[in-house]
Protein backbone atom coordinates (compact mmCIF):
# COMPACT_ATOMS: atom_id res chain seq x y z
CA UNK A 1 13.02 12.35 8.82
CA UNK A 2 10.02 11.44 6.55
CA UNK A 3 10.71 11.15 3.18
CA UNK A 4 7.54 12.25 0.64
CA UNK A 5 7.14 10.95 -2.49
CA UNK A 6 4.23 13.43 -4.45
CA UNK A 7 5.61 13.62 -8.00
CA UNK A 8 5.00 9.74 -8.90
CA UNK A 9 3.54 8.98 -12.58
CA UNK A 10 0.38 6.85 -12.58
CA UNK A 11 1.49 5.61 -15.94
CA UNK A 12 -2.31 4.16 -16.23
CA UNK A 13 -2.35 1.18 -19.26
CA UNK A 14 -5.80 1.57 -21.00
CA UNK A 15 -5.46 -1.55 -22.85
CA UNK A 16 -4.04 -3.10 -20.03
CA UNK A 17 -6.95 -2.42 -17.96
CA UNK A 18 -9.22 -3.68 -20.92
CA UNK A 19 -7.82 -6.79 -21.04
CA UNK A 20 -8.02 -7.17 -16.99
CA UNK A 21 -11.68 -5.98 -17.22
CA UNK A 22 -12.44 -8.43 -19.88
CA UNK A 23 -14.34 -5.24 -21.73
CA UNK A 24 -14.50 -5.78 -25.59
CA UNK A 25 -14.02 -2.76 -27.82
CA UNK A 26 -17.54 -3.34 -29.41
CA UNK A 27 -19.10 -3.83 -25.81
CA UNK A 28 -21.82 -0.99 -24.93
CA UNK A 29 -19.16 -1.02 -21.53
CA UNK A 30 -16.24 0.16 -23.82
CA UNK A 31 -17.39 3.83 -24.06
CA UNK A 32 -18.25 3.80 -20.45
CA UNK A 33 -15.08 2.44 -19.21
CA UNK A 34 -13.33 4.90 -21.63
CA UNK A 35 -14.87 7.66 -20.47
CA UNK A 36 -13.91 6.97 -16.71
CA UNK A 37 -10.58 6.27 -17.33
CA UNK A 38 -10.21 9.45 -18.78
CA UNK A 39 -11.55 11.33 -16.16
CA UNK A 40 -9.07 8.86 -13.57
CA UNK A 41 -5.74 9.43 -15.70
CA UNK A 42 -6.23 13.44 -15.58
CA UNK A 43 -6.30 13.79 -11.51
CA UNK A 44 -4.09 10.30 -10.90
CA UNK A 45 -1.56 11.19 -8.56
CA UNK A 46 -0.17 8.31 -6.25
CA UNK A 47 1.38 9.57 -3.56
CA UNK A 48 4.08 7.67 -0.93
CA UNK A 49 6.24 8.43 2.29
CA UNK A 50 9.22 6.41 3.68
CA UNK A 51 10.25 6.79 7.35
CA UNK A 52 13.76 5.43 8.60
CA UNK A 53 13.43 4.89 12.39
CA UNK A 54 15.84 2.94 14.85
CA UNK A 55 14.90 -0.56 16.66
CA UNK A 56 14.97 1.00 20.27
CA UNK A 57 14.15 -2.73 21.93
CA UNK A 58 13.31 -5.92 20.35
CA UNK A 59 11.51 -9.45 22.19
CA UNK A 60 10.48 -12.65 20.05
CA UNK A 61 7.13 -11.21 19.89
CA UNK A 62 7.65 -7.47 19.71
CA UNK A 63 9.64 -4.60 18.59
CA UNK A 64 10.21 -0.61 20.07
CA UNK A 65 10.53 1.51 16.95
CA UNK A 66 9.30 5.61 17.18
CA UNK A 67 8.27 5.34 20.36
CA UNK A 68 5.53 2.77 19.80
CA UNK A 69 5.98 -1.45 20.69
CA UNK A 70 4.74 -3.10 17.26
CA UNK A 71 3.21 -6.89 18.07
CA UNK A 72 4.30 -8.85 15.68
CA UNK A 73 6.62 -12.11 16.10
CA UNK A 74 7.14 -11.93 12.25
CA UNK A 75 8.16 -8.13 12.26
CA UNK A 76 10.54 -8.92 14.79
CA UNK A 77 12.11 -11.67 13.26
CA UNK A 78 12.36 -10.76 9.85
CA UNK A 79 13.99 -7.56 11.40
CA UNK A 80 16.55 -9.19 13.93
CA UNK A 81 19.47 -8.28 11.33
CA UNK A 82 19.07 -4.59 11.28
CA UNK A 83 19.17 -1.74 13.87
CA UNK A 84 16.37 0.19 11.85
CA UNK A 85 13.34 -0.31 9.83
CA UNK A 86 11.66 1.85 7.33
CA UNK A 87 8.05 2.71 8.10
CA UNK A 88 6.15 3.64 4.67
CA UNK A 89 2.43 4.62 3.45
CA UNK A 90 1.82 4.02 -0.04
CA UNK A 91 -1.65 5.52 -1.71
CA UNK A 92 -3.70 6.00 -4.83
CA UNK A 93 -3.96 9.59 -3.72
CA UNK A 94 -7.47 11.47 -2.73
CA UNK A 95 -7.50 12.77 -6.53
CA UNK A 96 -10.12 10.37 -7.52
CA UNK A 97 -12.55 11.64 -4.70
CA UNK A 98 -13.18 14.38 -7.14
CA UNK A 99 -14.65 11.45 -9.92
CA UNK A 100 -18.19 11.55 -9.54
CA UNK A 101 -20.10 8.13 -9.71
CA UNK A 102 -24.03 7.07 -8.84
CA UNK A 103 -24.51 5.60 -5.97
CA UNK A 104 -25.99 2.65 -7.95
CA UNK A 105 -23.45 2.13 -10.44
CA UNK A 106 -21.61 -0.89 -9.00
CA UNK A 107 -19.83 -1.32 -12.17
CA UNK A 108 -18.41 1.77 -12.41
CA UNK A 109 -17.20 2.08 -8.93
CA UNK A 110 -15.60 -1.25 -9.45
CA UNK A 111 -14.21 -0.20 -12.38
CA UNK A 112 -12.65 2.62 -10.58
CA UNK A 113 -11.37 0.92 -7.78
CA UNK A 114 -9.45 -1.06 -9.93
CA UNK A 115 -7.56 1.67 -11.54
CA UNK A 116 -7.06 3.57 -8.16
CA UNK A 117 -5.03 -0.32 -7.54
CA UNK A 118 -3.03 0.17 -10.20
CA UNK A 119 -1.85 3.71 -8.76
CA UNK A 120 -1.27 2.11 -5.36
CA UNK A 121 0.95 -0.34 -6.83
CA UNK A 122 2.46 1.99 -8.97
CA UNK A 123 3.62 4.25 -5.45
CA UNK A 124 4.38 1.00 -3.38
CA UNK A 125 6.82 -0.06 -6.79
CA UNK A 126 8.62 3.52 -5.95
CA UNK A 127 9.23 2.80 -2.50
CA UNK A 128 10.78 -0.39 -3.72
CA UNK A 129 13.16 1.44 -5.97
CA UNK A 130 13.72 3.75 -3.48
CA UNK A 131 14.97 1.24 -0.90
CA UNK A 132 16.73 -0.76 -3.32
CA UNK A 133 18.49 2.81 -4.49
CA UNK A 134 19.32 4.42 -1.02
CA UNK A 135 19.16 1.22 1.50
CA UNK A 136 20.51 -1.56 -0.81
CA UNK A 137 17.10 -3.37 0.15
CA UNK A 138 17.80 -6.35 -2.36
CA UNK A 139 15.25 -8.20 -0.87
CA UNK A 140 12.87 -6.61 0.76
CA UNK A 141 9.13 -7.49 2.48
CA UNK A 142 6.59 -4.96 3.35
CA UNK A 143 4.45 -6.17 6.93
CA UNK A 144 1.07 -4.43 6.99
CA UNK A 145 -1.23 -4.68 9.89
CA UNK A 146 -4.35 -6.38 8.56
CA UNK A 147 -7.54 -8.62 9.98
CA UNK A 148 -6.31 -11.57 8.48
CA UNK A 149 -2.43 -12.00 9.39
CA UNK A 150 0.33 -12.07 12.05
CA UNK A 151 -0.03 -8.13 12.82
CA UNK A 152 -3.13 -7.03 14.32
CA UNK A 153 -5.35 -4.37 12.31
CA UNK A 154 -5.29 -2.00 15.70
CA UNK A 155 -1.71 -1.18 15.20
CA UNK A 156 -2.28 0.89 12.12
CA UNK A 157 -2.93 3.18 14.72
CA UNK A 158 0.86 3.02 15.98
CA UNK A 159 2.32 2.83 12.25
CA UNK A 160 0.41 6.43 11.60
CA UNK A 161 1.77 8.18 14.85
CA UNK A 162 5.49 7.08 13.85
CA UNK A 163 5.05 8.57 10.42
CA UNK A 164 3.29 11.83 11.99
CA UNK A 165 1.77 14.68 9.68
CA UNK A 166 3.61 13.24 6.72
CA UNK A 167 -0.41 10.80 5.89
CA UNK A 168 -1.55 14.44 6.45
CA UNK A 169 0.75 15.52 3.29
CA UNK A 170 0.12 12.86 1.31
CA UNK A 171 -3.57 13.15 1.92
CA UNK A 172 -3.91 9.61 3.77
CA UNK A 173 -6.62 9.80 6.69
CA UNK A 174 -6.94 6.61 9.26
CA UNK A 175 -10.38 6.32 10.81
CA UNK A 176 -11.75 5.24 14.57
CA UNK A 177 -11.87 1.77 13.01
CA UNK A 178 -8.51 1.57 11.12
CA UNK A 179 -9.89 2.34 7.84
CA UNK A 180 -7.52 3.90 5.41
CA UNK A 181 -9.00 6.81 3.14
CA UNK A 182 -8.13 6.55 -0.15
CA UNK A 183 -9.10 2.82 0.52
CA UNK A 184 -6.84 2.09 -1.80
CA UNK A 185 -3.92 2.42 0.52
CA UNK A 186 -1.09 0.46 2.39
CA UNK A 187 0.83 1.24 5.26
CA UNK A 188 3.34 -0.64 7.46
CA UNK A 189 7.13 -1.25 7.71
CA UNK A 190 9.67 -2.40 4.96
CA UNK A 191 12.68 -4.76 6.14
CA UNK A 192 15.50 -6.33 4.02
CA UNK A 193 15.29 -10.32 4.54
CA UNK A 194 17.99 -12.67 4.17
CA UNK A 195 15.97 -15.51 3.69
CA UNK A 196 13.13 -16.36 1.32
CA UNK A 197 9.80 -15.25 3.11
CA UNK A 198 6.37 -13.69 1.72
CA UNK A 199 4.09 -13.14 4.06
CA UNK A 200 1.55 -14.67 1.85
CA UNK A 201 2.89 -17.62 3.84
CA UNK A 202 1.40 -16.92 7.52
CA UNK A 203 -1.81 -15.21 6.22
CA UNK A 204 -5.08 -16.82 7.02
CA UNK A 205 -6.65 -15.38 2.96
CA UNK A 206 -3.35 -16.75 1.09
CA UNK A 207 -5.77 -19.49 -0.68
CA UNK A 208 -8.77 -16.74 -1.83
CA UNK A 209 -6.44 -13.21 -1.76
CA UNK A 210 -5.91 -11.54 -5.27
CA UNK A 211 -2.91 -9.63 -3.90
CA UNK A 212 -0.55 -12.48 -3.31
CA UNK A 213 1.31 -12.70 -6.43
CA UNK A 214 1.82 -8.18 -6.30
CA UNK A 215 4.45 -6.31 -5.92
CA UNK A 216 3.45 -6.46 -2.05
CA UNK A 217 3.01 -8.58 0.82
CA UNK A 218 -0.42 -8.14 3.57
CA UNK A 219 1.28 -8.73 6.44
């Protein structure tokens, strides 16, 4: 059964974001900035779904999991203790789609991307609580198929079927090319480790990524 998480609060930090923006309260960006943010906190509405599904069949390089085979030699191993995994999508929620920007302004679409982030993180950090809470996950790492890691991009594709019309419900789309819509958007599997791992550690962008010291791991 799919679990759906819609009522999570973005919690958005405006002087946290200032400070990570480096925008100074006398800059001519500061009213800009203010003005978007205020538009972002009043439709922010991360959005996450948790899937428990039985380990079917497991190899060294593979495992069998809701009807799909997952390649990954990592997933497998860091997996070998338990008889399930959780499958989970984690998004900034399709909200912000209704925040109109120019084409041209690069600023403020960065600017926006950053706080749509911040909501991702915000609904990955309630998955976390939630398989702390319910699956006494005390140390858990998330595996995300990505270009540059042990678990090919393609098998998004495999993650989405097992989780079924709950993306659908929590408004995350995949495309032909395994692009997630919100792009600010993770999916993959959660497993409870007994040793210390991040997979930070296998990734071929762990000297250049900004994400390796989150609340998440690439995969």
């Amino acid at each position: 059964m799919v679990r759906i998480f819609s009522d999570i609060i973005a919690e958005l930090d405006f002087e946290k974001l200032l400070d990570q923006l480096k925008i100074q309260p006398d800059s001519p960006e500061y009213e800009e900035f203010s003005a978007l943010f205020a538009q972002a906190a009043a439709v922010a509405a991360p959005k996450a779904l948790l899937k428990k599904t039985p380990v079917t069949a497991r190899t060294e390089e593979s495992i069998c999991a809701g009807g799909v085979e997952l390649n990954s030699r990592i997933l497998s191993s860091k997996s070998a203790g338990s008889d399930y995994v959780l499958f989970f999508a984690a998004t900034c929620g399709q909200e912000f789609d209704r925040i109109k920007i120019g084409e041209d302004d690069f600023l403020a679409s960065y600017w926006l991307d950053v706080i749509k982030e911040e909501c991702m993180t915000r609904a990955f950090s309630h998955i976390q609580k939630h398989t702390k809470e319910v699956y006494n996950y005390t140390r858990s790492v998330s595996l995300c198929p990505s270009d540059a890691g042990s678990w090919p991009l393609h098998e998004l594709k495999h993650v989405f079927s097992v989780l079924g019309q709950g993306t659908g419900e929590i408004g995350l789309e995949l495309s032909e090319y395994c692009f997630m819509k919100p792009n600010k958007s993770l999916c993959g599997v959660v497993v409870n480790i007994q040793d210390h791992f991040e997979a930070c550690q296998i990734c071929d962008c762990r000297d250049k990524c900004t994400r390796k010291n989150s609340a998440h791991n690439c995969g």
